[in-house]
Structure formats: C-alpha cells, structure tokens
PDB file of N, CA and C in Angstrom:
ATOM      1  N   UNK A   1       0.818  -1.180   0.000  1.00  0.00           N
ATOM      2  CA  UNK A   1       0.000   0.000   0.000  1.00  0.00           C
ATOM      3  C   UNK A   1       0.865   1.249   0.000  1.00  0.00           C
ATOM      4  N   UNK A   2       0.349   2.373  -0.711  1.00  0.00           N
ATOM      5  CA  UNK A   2       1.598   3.587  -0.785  1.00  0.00           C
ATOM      6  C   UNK A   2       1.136   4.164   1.080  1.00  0.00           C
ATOM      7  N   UNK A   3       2.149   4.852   0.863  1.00  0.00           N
ATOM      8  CA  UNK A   3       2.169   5.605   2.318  1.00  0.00           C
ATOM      9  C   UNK A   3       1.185   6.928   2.430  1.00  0.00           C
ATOM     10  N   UNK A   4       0.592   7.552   1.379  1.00  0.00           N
ATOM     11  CA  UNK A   4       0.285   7.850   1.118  1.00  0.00           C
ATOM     12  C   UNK A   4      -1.094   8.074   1.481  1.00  0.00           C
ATOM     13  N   UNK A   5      -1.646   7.002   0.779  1.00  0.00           N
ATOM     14  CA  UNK A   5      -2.966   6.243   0.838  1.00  0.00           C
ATOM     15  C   UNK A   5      -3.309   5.816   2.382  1.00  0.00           C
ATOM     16  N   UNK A   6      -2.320   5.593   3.082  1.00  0.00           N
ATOM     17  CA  UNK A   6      -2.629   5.170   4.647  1.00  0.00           C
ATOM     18  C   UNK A   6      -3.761   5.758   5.194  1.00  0.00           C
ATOM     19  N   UNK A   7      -3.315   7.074   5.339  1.00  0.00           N
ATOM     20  CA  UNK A   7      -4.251   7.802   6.112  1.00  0.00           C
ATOM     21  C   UNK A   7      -6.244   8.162   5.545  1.00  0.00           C
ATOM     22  N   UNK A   8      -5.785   7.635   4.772  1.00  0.00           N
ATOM     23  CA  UNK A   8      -7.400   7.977   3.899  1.00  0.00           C
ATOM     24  C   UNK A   8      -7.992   6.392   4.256  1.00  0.00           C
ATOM     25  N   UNK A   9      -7.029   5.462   4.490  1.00  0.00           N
ATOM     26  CA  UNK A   9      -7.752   3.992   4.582  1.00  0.00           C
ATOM     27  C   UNK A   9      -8.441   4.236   6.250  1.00  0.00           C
ATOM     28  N   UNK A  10      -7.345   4.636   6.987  1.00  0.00           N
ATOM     29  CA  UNK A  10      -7.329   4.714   8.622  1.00  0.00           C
ATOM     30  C   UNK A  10      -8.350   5.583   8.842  1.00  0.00           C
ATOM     31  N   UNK A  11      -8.451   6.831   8.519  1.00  0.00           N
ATOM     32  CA  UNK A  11      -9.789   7.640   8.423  1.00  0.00           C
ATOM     33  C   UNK A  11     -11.254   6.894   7.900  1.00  0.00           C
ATOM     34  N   UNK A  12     -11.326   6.189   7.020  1.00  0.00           N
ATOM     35  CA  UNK A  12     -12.054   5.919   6.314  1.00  0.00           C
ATOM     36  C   UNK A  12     -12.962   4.746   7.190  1.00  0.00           C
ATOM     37  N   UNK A  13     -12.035   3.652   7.930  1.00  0.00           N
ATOM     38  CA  UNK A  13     -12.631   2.379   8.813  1.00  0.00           C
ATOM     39  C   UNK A  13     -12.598   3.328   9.945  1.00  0.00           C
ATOM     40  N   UNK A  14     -12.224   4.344  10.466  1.00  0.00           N
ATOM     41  CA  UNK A  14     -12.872   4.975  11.301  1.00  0.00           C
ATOM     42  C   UNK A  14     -13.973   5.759  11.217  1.00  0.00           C
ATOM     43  N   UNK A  15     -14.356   6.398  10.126  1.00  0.00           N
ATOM     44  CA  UNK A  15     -15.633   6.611  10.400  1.00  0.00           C
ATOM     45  C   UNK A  15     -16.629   5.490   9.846  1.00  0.00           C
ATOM     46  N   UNK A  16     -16.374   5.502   9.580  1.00  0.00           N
ATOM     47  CA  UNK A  16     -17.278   3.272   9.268  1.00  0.00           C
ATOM     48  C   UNK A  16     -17.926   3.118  11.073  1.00  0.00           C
ATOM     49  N   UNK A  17     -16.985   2.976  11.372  1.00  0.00           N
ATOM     50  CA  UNK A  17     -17.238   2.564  12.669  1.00  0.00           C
ATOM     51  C   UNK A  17     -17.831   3.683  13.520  1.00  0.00           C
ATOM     52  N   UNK A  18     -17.321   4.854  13.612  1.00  0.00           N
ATOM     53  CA  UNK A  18     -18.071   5.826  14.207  1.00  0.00           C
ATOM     54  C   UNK A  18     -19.574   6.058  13.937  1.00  0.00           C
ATOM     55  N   UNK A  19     -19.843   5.863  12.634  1.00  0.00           N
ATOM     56  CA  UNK A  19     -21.002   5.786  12.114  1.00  0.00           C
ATOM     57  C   UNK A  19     -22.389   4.967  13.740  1.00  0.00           C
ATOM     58  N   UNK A  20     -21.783   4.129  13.658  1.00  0.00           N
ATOM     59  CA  UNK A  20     -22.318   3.380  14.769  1.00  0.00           C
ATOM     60  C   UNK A  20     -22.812   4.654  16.178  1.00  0.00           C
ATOM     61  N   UNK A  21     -22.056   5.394  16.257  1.00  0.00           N
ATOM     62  CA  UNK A  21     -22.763   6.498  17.495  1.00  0.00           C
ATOM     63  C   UNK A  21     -23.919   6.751  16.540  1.00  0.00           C
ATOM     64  N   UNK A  22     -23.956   7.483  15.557  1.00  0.00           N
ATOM     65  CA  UNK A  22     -25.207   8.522  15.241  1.00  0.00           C
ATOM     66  C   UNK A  22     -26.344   6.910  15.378  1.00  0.00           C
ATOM     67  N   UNK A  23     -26.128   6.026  14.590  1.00  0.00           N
ATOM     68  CA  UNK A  23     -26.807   4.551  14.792  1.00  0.00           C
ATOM     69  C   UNK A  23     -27.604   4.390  16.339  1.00  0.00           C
ATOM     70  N   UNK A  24     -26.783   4.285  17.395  1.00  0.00           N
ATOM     71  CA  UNK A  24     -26.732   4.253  18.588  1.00  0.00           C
ATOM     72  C   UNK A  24     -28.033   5.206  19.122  1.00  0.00           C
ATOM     73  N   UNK A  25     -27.319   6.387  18.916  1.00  0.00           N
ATOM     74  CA  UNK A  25     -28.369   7.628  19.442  1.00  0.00           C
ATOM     75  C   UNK A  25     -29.416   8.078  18.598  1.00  0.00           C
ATOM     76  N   UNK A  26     -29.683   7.256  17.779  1.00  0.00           N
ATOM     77  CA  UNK A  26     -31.118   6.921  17.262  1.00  0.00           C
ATOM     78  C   UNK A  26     -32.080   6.335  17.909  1.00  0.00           C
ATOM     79  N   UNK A  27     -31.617   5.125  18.749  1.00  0.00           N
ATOM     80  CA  UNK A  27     -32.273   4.202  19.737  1.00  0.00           C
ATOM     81  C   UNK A  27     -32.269   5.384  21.410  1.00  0.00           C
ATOM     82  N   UNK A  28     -31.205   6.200  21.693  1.00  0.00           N
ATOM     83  CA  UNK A  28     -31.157   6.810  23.030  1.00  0.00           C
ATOM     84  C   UNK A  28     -31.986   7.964  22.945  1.00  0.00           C
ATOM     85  N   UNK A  29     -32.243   8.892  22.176  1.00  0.00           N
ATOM     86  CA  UNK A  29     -33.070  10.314  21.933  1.00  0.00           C
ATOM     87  C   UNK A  29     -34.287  10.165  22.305  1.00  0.00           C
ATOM     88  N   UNK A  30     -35.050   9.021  21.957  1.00  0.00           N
ATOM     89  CA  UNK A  30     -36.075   8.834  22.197  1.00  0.00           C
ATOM     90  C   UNK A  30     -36.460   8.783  23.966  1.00  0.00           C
ATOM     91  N   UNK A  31     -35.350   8.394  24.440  1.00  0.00           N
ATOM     92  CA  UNK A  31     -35.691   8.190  25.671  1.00  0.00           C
ATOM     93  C   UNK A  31     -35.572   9.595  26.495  1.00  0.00           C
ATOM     94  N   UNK A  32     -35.235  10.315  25.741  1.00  0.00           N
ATOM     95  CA  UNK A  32     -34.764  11.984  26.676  1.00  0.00           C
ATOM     96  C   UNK A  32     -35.848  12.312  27.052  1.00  0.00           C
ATOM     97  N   UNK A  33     -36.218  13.238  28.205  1.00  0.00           N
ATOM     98  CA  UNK A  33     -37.617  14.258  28.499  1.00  0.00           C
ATOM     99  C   UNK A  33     -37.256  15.221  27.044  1.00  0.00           C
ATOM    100  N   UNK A  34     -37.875  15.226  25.970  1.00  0.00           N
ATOM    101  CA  UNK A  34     -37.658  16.317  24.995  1.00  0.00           C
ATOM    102  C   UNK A  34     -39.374  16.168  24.551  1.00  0.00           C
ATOM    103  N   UNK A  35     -39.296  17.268  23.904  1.00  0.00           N
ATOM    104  CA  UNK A  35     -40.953  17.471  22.889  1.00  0.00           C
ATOM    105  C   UNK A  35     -40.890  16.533  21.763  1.00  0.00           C
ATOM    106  N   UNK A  36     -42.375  16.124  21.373  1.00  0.00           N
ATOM    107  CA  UNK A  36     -42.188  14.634  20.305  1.00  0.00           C
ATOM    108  C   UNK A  36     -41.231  15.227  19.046  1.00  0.00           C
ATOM    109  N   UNK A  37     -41.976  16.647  18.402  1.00  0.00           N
ATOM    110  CA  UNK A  37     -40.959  17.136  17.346  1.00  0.00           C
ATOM    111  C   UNK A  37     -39.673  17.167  17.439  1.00  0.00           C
ATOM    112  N   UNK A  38     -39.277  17.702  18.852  1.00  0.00           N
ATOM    113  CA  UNK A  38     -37.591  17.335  18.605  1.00  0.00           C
ATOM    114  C   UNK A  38     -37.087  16.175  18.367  1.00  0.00           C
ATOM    115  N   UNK A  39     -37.734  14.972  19.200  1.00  0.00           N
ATOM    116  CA  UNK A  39     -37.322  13.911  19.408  1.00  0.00           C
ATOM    117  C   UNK A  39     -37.114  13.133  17.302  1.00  0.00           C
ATOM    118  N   UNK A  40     -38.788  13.554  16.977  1.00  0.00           N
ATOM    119  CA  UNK A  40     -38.469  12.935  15.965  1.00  0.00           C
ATOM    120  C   UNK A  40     -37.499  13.899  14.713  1.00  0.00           C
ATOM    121  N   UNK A  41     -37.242  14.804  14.887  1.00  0.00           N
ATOM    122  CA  UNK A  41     -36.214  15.668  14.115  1.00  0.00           C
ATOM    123  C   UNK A  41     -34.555  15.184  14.675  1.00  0.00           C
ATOM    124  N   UNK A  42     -34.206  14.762  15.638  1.00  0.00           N
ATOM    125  CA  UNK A  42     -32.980  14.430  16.015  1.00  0.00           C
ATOM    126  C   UNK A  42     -32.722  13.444  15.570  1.00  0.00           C
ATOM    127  N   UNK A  43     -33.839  12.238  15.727  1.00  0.00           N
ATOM    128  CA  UNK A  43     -33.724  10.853  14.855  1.00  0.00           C
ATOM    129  C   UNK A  43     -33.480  10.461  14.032  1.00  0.00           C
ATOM    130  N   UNK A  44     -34.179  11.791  13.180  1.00  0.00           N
ATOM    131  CA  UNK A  44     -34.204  11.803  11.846  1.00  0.00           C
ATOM    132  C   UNK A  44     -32.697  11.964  11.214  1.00  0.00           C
ATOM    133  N   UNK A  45     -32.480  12.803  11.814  1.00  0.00           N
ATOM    134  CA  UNK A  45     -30.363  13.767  11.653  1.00  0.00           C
ATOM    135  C   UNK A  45     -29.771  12.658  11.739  1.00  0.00           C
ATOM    136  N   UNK A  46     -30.141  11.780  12.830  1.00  0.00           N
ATOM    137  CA  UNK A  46     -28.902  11.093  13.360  1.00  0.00           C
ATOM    138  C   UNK A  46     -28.594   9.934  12.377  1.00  0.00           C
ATOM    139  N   UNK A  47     -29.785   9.386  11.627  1.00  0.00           N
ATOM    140  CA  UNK A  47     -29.898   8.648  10.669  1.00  0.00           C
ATOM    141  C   UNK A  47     -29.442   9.112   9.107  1.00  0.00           C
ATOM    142  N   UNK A  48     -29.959  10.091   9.353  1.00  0.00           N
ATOM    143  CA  UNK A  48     -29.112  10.720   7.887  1.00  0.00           C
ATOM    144  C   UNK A  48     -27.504  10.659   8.325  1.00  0.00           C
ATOM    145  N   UNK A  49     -27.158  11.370   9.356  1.00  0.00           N
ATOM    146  CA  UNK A  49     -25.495  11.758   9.779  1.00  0.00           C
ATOM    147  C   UNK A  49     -25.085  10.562   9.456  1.00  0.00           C
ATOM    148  N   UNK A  50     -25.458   9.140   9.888  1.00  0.00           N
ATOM    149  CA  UNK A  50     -24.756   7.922   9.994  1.00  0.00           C
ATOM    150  C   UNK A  50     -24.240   7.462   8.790  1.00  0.00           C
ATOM    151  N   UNK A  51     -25.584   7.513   7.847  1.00  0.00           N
ATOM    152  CA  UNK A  51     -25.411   7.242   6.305  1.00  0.00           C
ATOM    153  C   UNK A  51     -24.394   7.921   6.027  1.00  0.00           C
ATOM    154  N   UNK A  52     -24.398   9.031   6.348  1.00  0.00           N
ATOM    155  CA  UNK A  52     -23.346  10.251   5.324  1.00  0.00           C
ATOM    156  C   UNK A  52     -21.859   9.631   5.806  1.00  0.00           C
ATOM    157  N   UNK A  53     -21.933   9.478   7.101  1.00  0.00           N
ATOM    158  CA  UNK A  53     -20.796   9.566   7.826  1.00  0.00           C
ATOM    159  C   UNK A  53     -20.003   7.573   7.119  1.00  0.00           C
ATOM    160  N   UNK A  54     -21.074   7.003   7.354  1.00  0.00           N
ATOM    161  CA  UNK A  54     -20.526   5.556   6.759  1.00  0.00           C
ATOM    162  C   UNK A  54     -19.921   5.281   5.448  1.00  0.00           C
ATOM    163  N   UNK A  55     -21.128   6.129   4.524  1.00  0.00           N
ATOM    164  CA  UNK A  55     -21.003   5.851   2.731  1.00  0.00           C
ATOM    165  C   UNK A  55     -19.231   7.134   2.561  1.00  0.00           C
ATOM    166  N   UNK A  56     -19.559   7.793   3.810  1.00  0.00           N
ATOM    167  CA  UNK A  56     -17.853   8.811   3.154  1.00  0.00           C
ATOM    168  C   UNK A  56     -16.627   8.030   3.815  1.00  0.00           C
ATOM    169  N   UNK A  57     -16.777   7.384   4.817  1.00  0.00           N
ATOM    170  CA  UNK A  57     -15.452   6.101   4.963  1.00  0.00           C
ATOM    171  C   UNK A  57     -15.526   4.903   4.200  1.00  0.00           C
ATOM    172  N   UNK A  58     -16.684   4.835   3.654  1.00  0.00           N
ATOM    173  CA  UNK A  58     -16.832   3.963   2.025  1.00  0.00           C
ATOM    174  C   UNK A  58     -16.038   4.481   1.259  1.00  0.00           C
ATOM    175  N   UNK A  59     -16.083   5.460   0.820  1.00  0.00           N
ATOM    176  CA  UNK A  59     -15.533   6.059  -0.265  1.00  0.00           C
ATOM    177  C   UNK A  59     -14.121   6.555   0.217  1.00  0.00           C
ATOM    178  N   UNK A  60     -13.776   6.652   1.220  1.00  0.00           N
ATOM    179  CA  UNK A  60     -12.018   6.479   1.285  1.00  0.00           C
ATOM    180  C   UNK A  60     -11.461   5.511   1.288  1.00  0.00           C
ATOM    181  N   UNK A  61     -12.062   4.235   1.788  1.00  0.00           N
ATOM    182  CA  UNK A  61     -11.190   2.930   1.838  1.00  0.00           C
ATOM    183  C   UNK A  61     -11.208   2.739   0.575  1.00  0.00           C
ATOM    184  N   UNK A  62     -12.033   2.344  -0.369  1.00  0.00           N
ATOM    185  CA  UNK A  62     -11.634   1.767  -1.679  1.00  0.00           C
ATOM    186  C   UNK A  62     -12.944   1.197  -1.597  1.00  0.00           C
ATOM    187  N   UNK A  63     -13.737   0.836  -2.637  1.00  0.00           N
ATOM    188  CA  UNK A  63     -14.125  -0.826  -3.243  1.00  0.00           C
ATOM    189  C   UNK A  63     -13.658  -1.633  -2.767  1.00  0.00           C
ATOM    190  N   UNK A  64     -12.667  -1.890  -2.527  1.00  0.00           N
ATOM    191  CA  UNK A  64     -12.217  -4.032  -2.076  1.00  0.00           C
ATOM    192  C   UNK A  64     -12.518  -3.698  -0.376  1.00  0.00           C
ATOM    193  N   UNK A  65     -12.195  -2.897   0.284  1.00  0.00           N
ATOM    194  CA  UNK A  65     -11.820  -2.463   1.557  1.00  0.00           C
ATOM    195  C   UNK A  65     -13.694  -2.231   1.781  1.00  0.00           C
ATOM    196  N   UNK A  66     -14.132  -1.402   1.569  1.00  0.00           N
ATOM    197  CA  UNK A  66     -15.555  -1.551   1.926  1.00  0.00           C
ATOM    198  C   UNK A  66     -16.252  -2.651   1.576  1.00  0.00           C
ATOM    199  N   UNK A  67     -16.614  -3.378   1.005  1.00  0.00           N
ATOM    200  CA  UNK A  67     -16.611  -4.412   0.799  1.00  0.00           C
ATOM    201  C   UNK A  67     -16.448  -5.185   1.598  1.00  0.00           C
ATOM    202  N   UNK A  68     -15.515  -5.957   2.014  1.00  0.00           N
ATOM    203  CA  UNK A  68     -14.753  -6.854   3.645  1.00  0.00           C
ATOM    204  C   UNK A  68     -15.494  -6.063   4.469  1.00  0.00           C
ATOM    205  N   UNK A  69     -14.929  -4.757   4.505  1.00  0.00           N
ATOM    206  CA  UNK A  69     -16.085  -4.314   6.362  1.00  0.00           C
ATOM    207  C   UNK A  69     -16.780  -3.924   6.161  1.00  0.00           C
ATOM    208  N   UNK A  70     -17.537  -4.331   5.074  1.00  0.00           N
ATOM    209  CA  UNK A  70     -19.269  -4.064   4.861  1.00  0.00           C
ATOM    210  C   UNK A  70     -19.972  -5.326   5.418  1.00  0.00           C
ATOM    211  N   UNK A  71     -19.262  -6.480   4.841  1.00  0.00           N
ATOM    212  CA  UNK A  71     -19.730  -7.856   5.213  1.00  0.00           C
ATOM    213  C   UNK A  71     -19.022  -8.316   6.978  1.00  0.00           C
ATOM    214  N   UNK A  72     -18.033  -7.983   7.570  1.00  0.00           N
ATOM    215  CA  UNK A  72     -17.893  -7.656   8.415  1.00  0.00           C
ATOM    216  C   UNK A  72     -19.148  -6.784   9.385  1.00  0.00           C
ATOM    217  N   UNK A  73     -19.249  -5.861   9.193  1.00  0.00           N
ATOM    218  CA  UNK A  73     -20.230  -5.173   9.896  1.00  0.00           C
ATOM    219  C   UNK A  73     -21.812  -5.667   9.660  1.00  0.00           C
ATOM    220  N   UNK A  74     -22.132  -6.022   9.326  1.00  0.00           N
ATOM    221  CA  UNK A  74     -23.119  -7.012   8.861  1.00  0.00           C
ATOM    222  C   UNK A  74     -23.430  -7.615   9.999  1.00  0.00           C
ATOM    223  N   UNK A  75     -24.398  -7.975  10.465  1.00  0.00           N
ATOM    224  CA  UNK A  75     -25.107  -9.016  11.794  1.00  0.00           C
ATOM    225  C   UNK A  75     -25.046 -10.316  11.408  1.00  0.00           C
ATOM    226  N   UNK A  76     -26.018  -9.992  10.358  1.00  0.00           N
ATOM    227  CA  UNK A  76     -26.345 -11.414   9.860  1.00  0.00           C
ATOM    228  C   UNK A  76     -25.164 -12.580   9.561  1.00  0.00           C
ATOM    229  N   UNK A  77     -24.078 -11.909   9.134  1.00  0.00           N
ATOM    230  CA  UNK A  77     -22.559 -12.691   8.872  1.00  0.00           C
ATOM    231  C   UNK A  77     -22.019 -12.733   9.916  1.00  0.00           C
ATOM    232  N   UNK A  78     -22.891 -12.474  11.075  1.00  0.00           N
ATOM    233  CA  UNK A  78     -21.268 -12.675  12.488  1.00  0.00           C
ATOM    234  C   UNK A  78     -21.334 -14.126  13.025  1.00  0.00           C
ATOM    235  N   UNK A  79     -22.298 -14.500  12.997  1.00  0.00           N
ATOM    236  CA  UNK A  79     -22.219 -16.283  13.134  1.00  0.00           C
ATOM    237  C   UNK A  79     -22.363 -17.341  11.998  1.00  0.00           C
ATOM    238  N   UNK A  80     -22.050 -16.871  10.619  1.00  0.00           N
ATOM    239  CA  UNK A  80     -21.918 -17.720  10.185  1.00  0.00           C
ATOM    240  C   UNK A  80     -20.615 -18.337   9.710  1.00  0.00           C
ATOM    241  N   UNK A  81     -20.479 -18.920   9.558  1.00  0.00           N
ATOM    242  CA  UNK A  81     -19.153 -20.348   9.416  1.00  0.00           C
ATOM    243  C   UNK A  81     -18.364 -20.090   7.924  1.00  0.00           C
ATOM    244  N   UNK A  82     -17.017 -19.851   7.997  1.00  0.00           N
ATOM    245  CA  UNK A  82     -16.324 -19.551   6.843  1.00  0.00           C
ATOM    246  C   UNK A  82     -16.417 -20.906   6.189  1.00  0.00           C
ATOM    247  N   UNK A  83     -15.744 -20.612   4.512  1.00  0.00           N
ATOM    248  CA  UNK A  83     -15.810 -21.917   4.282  1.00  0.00           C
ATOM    249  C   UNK A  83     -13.951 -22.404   4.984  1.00  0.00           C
ATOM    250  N   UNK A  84     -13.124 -21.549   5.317  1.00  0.00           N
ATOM    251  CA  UNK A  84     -11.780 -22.292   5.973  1.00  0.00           C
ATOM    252  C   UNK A  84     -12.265 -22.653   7.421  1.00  0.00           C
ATOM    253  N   UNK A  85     -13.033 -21.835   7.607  1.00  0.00           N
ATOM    254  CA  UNK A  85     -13.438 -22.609   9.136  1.00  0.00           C
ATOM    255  C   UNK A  85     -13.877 -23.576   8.941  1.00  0.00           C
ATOM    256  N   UNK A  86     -14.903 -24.287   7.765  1.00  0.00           N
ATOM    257  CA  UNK A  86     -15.320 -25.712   8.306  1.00  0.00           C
ATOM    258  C   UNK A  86     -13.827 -26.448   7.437  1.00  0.00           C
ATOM    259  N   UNK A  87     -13.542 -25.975   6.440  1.00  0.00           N
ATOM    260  CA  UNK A  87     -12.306 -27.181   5.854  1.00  0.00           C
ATOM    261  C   UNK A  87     -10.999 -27.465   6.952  1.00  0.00           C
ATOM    262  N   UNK A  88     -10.519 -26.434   7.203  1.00  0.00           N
ATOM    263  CA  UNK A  88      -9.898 -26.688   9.109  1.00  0.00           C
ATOM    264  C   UNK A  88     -10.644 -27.938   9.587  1.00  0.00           C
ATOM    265  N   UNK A  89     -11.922 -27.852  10.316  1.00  0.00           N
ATOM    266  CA  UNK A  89     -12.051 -28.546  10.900  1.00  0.00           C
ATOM    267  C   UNK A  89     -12.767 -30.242  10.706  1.00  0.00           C
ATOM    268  N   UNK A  90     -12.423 -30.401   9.108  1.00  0.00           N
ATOM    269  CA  UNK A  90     -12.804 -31.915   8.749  1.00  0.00           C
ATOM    270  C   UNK A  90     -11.624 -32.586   8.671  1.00  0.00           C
TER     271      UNK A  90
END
C-alpha cells in the first residue's frame, strides 16, 4: 500500500465505525424528556449523519476495503461459518 494512501484507509474504517454512534443515538433520543418534534427531528439527523458519515469512509477505503467491512459489519454474517473454518475442521 503507498504511504500515502494510509491515512485515507485509517480515516475511512474509522468513520465506518463511528457511524455506529449517530446509529446508537437513534435508539437513546427517544428516551430523553424532549418534545415529540424534537425527538423525531434528532432521529431523523442522526440517521441521515450515519449514512453520510458511513457511505464517506466507504468512499475512502476503496471498493475491495468496503466491501470486507461491509460484510464484516453485517449481523447477519457474524455467526456464520467460513468456508476455511469448516475445511480446518474436517
């Protein structure tokens, strides 16, 4: 990898992952003493922010790199079984 390029990869899986707060405080806002309009206007932000904030550390890692920690970050793929994990273990 150039040296170059480092810092745009390192930025990039960091906000990937940061993304996850605005995610987060989508589920917590609701619970504040606030008025329903705020509540649902903050929700709303925080869901847009996340997108913005995820799809732009998309777009610094690369294609191949989002990709892996797309399927990585994924739920549905956290328990399922590689195919080297089962050939390992026959």
């Amino acid at each position: 990898m150039h040296k170059g390029k480092n810092w745009q990869i390192k930025l990039g899986i960091f906000l990937m992952i940061f993304s996850g707060v605005f995610f987060a405080a989508t589920f917590i806002i609701p619970l504040f003493e606030l008025p329903t309009k705020t509540k649902v206007i903050a929700s709303t932000t925080s869901l847009v922010l996340m997108e913005i904030v995820f799809w732009s550390g998309g777009l610094l890692v690369g294609k191949e790199l989002f990709t892996k920690y797309k399927k990585q970050l994924d739920p549905r793929n956290w328990f399922k079984k590689t195919e080297s994990t089962i050939a390992t273990k026959e």
